[in-house]
Protein backbone atom coordinates (compact mmCIF):
# COMPACT_ATOMS: atom_id res chain seq x y z
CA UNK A 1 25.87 -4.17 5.54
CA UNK A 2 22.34 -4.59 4.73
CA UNK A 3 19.92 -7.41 3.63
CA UNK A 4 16.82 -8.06 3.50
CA UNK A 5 14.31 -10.71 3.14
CA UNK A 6 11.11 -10.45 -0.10
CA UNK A 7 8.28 -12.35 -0.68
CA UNK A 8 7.51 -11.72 -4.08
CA UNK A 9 4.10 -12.65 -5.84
CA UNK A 10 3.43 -12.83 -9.87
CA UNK A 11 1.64 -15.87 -11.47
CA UNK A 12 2.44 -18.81 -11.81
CA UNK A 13 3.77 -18.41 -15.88
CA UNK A 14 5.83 -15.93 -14.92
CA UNK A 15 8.33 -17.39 -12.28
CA UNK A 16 10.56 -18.72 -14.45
CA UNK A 17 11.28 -15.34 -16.22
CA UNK A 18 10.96 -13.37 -12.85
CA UNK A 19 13.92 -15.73 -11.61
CA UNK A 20 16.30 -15.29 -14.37
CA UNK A 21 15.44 -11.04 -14.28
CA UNK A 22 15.57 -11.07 -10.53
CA UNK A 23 19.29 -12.92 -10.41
CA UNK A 24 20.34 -10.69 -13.05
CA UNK A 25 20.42 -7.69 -10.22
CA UNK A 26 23.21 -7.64 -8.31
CA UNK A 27 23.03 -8.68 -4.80
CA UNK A 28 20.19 -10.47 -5.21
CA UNK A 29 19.40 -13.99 -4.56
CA UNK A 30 16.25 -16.03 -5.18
CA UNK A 31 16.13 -18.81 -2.58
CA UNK A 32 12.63 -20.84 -3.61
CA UNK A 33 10.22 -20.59 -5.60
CA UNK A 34 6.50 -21.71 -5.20
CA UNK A 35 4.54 -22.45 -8.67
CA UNK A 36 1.25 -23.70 -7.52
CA UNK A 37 1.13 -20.27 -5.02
CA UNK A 38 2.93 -17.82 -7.76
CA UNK A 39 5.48 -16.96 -5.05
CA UNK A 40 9.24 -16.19 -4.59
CA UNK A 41 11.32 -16.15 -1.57
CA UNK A 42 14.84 -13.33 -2.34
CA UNK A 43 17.12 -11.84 -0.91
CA UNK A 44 19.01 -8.76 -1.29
CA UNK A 45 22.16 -7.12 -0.01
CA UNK A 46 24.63 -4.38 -0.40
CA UNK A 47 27.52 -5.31 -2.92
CA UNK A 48 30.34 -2.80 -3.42
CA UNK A 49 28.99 -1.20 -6.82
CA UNK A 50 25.04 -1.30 -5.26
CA UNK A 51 23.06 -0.84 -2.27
CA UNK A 52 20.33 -2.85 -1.09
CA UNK A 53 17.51 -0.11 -1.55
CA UNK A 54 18.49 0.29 -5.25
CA UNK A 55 17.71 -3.48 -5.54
CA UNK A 56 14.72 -3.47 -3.71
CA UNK A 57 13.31 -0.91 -6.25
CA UNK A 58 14.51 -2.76 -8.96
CA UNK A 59 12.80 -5.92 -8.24
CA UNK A 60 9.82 -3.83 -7.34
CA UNK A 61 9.98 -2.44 -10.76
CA UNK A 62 9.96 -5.97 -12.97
CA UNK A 63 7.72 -6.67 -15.19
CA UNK A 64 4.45 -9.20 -13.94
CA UNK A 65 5.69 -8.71 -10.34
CA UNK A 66 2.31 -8.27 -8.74
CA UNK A 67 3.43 -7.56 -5.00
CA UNK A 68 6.61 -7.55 -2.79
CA UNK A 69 6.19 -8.19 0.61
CA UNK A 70 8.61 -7.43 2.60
CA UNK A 71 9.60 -10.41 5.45
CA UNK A 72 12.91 -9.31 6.95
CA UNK A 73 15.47 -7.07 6.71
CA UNK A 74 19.11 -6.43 9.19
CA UNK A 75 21.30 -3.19 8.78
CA UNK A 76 24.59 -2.75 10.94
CA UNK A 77 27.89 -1.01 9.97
CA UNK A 78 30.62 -1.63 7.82
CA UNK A 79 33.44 -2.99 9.73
């Protein structure tokens, strides 16, 4: 299993957008959302059909995303 924690920045306009592209990846999860600061806190996580890297790159890759930070992130096997 692995998940990890993003801190995603775009402006402001965009967050609404961002949020509907972002849940559209699978595993991922966008937990709040900050308009006056253009921020957005995800998550994302292995799911049988995709791993957590591929979504990390995916999210990386949207359009008007201007940064990803990463905050947190937890790997350990599959039982």
């Amino acid at each position: 299993m692995n998940i990890a924690s993003l801190v995603l920045r775009a402006h402001p306009d965009r967050l609404a957008a961002l949020k509907k592209a972002v849940c559209a990846i699978p595993g991922s999860e966008v937990h709040a959302i900050s308009s006056k600061d253009g921020q957005m806190i995800i998550t994302v996580e292995d799911t049988p059909d995709h791993a957590c890297a591929d979504a990390l790159v995916k999210v990386q890759q949207l359009d008007h995303v201007m940064s990803i930070t990463l905050a947190y992130e937890h790997s350990e096997p599959d039982c």
